[in-house]
PDB file of N, CA and C in Angstrom:
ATOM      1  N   UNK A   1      22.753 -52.161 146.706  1.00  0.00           N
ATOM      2  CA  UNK A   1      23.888 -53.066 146.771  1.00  0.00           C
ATOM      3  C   UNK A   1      25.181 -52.264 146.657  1.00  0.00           C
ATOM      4  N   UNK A   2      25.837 -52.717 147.273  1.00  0.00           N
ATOM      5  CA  UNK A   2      27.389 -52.137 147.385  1.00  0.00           C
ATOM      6  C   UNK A   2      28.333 -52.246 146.423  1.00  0.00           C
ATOM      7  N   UNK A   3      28.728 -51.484 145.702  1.00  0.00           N
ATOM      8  CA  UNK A   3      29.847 -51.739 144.480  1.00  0.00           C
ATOM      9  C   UNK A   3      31.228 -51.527 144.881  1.00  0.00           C
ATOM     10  N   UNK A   4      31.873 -52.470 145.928  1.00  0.00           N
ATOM     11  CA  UNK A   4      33.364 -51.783 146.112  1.00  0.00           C
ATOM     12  C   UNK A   4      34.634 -52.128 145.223  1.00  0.00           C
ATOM     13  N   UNK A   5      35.454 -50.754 145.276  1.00  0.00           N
ATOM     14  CA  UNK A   5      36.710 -50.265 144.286  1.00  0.00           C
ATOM     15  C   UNK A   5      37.635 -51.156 144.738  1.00  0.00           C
ATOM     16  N   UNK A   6      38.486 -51.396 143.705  1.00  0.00           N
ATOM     17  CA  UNK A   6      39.953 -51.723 144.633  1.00  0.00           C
ATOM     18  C   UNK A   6      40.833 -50.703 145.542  1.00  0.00           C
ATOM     19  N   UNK A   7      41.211 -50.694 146.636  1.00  0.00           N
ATOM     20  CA  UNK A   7      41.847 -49.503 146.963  1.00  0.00           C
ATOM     21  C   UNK A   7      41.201 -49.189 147.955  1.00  0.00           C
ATOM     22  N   UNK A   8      39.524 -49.371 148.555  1.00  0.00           N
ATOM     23  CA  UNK A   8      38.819 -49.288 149.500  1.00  0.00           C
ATOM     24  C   UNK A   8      39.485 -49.909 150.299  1.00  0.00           C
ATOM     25  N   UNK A   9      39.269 -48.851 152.088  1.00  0.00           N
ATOM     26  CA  UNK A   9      39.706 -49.724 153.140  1.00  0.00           C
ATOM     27  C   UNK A   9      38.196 -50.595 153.570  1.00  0.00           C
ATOM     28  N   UNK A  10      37.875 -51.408 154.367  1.00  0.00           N
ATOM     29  CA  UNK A  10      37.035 -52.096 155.137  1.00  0.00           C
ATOM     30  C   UNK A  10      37.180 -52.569 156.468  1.00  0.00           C
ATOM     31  N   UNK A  11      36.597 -52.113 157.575  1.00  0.00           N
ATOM     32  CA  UNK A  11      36.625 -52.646 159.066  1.00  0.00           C
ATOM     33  C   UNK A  11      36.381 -53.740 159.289  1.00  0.00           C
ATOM     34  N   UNK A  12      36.530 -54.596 159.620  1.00  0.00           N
ATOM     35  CA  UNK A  12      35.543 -55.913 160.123  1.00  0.00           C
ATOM     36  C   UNK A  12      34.688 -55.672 160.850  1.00  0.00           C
ATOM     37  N   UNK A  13      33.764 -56.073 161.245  1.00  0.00           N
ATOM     38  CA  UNK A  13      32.188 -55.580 161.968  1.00  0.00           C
ATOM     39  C   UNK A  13      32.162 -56.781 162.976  1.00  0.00           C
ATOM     40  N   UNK A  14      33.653 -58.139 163.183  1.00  0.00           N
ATOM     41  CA  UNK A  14      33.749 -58.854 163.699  1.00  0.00           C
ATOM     42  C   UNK A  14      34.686 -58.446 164.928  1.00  0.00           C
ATOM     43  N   UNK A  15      35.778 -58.290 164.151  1.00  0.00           N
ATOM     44  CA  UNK A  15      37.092 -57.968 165.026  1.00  0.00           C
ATOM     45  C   UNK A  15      38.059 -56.364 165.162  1.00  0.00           C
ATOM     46  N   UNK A  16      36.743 -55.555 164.164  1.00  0.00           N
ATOM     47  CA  UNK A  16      37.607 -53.885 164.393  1.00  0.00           C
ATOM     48  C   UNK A  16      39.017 -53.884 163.677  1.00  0.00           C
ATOM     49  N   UNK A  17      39.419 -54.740 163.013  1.00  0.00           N
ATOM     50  CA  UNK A  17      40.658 -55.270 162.168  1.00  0.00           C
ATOM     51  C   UNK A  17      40.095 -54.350 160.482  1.00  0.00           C
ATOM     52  N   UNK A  18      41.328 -53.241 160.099  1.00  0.00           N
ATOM     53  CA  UNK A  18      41.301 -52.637 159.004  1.00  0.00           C
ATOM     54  C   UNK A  18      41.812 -53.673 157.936  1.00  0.00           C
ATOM     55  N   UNK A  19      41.006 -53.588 156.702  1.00  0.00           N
ATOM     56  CA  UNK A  19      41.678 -54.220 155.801  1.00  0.00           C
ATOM     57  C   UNK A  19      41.177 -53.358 154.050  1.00  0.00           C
ATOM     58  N   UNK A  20      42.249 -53.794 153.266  1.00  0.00           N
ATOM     59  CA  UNK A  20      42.687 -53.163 151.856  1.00  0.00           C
ATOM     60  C   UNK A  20      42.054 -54.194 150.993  1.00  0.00           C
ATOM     61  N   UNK A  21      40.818 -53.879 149.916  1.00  0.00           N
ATOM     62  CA  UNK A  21      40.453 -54.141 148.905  1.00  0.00           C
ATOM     63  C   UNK A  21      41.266 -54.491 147.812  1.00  0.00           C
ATOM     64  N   UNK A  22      41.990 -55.496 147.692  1.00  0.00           N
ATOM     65  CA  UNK A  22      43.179 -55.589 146.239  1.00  0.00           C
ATOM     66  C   UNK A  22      42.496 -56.574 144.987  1.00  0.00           C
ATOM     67  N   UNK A  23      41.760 -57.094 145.186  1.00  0.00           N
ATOM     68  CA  UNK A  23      40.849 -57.849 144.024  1.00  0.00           C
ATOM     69  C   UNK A  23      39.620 -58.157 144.346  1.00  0.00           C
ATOM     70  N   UNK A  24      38.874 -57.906 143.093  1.00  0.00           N
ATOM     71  CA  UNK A  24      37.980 -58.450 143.309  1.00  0.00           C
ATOM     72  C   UNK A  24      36.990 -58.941 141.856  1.00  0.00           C
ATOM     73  N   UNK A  25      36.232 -60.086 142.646  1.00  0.00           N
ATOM     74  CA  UNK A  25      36.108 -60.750 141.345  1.00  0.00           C
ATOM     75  C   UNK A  25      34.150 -60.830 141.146  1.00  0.00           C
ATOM     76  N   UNK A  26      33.767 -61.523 140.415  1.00  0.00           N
ATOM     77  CA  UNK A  26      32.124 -61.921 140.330  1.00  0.00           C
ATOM     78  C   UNK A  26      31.474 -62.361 141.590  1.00  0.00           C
ATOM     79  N   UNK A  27      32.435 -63.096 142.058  1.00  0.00           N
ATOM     80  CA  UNK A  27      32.052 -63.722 143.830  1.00  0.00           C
ATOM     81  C   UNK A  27      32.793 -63.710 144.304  1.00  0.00           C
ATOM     82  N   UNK A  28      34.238 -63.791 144.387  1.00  0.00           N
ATOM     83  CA  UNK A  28      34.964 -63.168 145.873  1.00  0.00           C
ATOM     84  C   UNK A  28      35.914 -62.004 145.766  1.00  0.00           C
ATOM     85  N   UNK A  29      36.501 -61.801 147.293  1.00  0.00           N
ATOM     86  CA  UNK A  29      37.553 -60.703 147.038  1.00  0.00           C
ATOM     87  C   UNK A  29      38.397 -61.034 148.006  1.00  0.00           C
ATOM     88  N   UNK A  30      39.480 -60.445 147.533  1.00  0.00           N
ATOM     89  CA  UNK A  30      40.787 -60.319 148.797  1.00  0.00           C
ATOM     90  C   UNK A  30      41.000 -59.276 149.314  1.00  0.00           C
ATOM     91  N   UNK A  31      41.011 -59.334 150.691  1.00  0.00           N
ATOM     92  CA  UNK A  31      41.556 -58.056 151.956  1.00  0.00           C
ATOM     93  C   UNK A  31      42.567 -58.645 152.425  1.00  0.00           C
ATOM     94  N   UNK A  32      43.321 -57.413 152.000  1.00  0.00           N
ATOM     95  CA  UNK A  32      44.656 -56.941 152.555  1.00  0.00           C
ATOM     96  C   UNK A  32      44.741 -56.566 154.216  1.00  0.00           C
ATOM     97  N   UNK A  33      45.258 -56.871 155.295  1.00  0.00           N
ATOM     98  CA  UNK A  33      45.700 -56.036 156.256  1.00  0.00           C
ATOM     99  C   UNK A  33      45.812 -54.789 156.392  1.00  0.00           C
ATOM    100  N   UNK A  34      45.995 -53.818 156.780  1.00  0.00           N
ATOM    101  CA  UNK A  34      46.591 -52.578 156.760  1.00  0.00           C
ATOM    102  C   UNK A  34      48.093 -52.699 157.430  1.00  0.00           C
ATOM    103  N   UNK A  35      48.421 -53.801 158.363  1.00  0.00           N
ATOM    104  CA  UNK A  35      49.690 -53.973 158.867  1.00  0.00           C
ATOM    105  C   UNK A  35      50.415 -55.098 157.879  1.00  0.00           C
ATOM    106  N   UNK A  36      49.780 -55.528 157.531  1.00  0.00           N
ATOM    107  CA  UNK A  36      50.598 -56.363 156.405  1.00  0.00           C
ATOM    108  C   UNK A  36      50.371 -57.856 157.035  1.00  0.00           C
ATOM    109  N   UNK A  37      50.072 -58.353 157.741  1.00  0.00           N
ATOM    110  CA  UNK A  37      50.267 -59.647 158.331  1.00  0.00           C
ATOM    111  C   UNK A  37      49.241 -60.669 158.039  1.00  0.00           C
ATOM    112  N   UNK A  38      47.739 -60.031 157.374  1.00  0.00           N
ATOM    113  CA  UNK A  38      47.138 -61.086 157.041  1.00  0.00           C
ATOM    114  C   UNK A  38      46.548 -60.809 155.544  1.00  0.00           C
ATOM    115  N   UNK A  39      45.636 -61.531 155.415  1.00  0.00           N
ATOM    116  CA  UNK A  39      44.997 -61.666 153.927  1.00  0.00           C
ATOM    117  C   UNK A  39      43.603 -62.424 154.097  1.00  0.00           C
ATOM    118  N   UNK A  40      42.817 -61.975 153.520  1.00  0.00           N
ATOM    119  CA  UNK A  40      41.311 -62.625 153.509  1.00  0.00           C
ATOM    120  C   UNK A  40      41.043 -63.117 152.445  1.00  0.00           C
ATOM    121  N   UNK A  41      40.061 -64.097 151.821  1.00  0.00           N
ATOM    122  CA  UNK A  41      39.502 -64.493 150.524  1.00  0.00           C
ATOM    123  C   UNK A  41      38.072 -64.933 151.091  1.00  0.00           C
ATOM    124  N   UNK A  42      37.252 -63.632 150.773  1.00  0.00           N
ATOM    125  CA  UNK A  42      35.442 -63.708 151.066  1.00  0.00           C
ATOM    126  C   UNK A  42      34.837 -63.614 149.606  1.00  0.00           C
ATOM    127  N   UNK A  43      33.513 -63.922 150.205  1.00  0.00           N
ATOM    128  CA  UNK A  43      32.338 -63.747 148.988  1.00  0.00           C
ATOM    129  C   UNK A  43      32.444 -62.618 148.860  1.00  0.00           C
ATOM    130  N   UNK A  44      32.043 -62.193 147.797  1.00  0.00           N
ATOM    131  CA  UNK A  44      31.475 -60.303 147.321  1.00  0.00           C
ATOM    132  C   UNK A  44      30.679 -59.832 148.201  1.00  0.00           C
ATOM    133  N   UNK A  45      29.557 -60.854 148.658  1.00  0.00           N
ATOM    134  CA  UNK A  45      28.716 -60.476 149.263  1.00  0.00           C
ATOM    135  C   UNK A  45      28.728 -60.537 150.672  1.00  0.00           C
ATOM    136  N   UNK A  46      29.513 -61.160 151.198  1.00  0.00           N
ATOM    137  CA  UNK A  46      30.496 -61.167 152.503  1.00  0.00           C
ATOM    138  C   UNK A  46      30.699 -59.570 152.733  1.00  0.00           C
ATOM    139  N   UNK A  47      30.781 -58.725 151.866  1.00  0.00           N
ATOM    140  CA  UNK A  47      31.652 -57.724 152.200  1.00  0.00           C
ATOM    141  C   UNK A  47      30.530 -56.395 152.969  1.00  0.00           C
ATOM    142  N   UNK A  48      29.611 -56.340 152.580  1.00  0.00           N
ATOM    143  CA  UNK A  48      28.100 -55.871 153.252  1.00  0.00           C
ATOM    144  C   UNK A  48      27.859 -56.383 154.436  1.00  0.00           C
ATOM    145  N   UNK A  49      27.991 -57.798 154.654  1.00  0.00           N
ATOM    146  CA  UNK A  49      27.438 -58.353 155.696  1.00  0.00           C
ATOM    147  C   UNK A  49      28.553 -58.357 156.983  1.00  0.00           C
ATOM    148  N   UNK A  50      29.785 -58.512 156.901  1.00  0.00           N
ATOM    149  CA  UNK A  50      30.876 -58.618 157.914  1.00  0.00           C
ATOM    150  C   UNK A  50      31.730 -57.710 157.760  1.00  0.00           C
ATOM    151  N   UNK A  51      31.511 -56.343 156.568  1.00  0.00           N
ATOM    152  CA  UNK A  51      32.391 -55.177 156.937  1.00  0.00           C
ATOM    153  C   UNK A  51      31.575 -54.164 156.430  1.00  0.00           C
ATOM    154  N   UNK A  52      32.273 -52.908 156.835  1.00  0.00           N
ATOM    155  CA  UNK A  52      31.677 -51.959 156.989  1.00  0.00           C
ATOM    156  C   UNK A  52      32.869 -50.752 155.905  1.00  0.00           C
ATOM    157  N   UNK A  53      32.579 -49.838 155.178  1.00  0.00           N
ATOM    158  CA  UNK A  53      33.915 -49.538 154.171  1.00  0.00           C
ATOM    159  C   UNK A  53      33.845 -48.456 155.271  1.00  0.00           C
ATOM    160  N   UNK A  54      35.642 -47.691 155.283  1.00  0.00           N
ATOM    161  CA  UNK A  54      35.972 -46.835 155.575  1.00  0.00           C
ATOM    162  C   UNK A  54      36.247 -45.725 154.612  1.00  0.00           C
ATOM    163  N   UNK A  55      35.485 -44.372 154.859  1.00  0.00           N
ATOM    164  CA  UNK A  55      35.076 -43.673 154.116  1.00  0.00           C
ATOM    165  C   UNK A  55      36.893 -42.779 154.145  1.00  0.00           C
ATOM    166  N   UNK A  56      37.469 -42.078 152.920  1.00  0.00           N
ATOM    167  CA  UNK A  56      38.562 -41.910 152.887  1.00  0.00           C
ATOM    168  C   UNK A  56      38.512 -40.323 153.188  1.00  0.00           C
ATOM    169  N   UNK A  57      39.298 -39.700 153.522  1.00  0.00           N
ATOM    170  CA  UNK A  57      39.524 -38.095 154.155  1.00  0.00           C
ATOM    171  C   UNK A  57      38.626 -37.314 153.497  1.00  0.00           C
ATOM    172  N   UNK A  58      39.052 -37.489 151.856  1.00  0.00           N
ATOM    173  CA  UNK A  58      38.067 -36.711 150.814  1.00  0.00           C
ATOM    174  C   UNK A  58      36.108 -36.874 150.955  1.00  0.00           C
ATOM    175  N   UNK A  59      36.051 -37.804 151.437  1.00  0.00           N
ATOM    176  CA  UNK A  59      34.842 -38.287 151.308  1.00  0.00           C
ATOM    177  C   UNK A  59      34.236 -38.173 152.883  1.00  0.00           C
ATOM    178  N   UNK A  60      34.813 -37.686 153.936  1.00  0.00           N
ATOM    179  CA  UNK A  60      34.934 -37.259 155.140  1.00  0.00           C
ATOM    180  C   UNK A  60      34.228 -35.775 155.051  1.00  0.00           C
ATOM    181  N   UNK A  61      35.756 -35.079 154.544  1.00  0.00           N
ATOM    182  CA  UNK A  61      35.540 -33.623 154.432  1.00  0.00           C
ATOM    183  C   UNK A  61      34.152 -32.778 153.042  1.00  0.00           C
ATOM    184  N   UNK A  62      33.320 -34.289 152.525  1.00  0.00           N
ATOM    185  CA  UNK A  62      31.941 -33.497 151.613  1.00  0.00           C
ATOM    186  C   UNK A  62      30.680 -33.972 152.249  1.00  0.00           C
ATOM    187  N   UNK A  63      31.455 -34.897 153.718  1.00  0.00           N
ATOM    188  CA  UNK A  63      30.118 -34.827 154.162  1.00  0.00           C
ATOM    189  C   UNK A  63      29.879 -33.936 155.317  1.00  0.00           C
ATOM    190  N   UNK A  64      30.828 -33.271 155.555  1.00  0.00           N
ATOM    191  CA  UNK A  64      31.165 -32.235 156.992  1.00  0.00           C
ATOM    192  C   UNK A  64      30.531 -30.436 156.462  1.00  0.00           C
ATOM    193  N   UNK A  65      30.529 -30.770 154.916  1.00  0.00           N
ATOM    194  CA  UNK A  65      30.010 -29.343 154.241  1.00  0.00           C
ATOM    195  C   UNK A  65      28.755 -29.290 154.009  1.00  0.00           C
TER     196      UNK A  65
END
């Protein structure tokens, strides 16, 4: 099971649309936009099933070694 941070980005696996992890709770969470224009409120478990996390530069460059 997936434990995501606040601060994680996430793709949609619907629409290729980046979005920002800013809360999250026992059962849902909010995504942020990356352009600023929208906002989501999903299940926790929504977040496995309709996105995919984007892995951040650091976490890029330890799997390239």
């Amino acid at each position: 099971m997936m434990i995501p941070e606040i601060g994680e980005i996430f793709r949609s696996k619907l629409t290729g649309k980046d979005y920002e992890l800013r809360k999250i709770t026992d059962h849902m969470a909010v995504l942020h936009s990356l352009d600023g224009l929208s906002q989501i409120l999903t299940g926790g478990d929504n977040l496995g099933l309709f996105y995919e996390k984007i892995p951040d530069q650091g976490e890029l460059k330890e799997r390239m070694i």
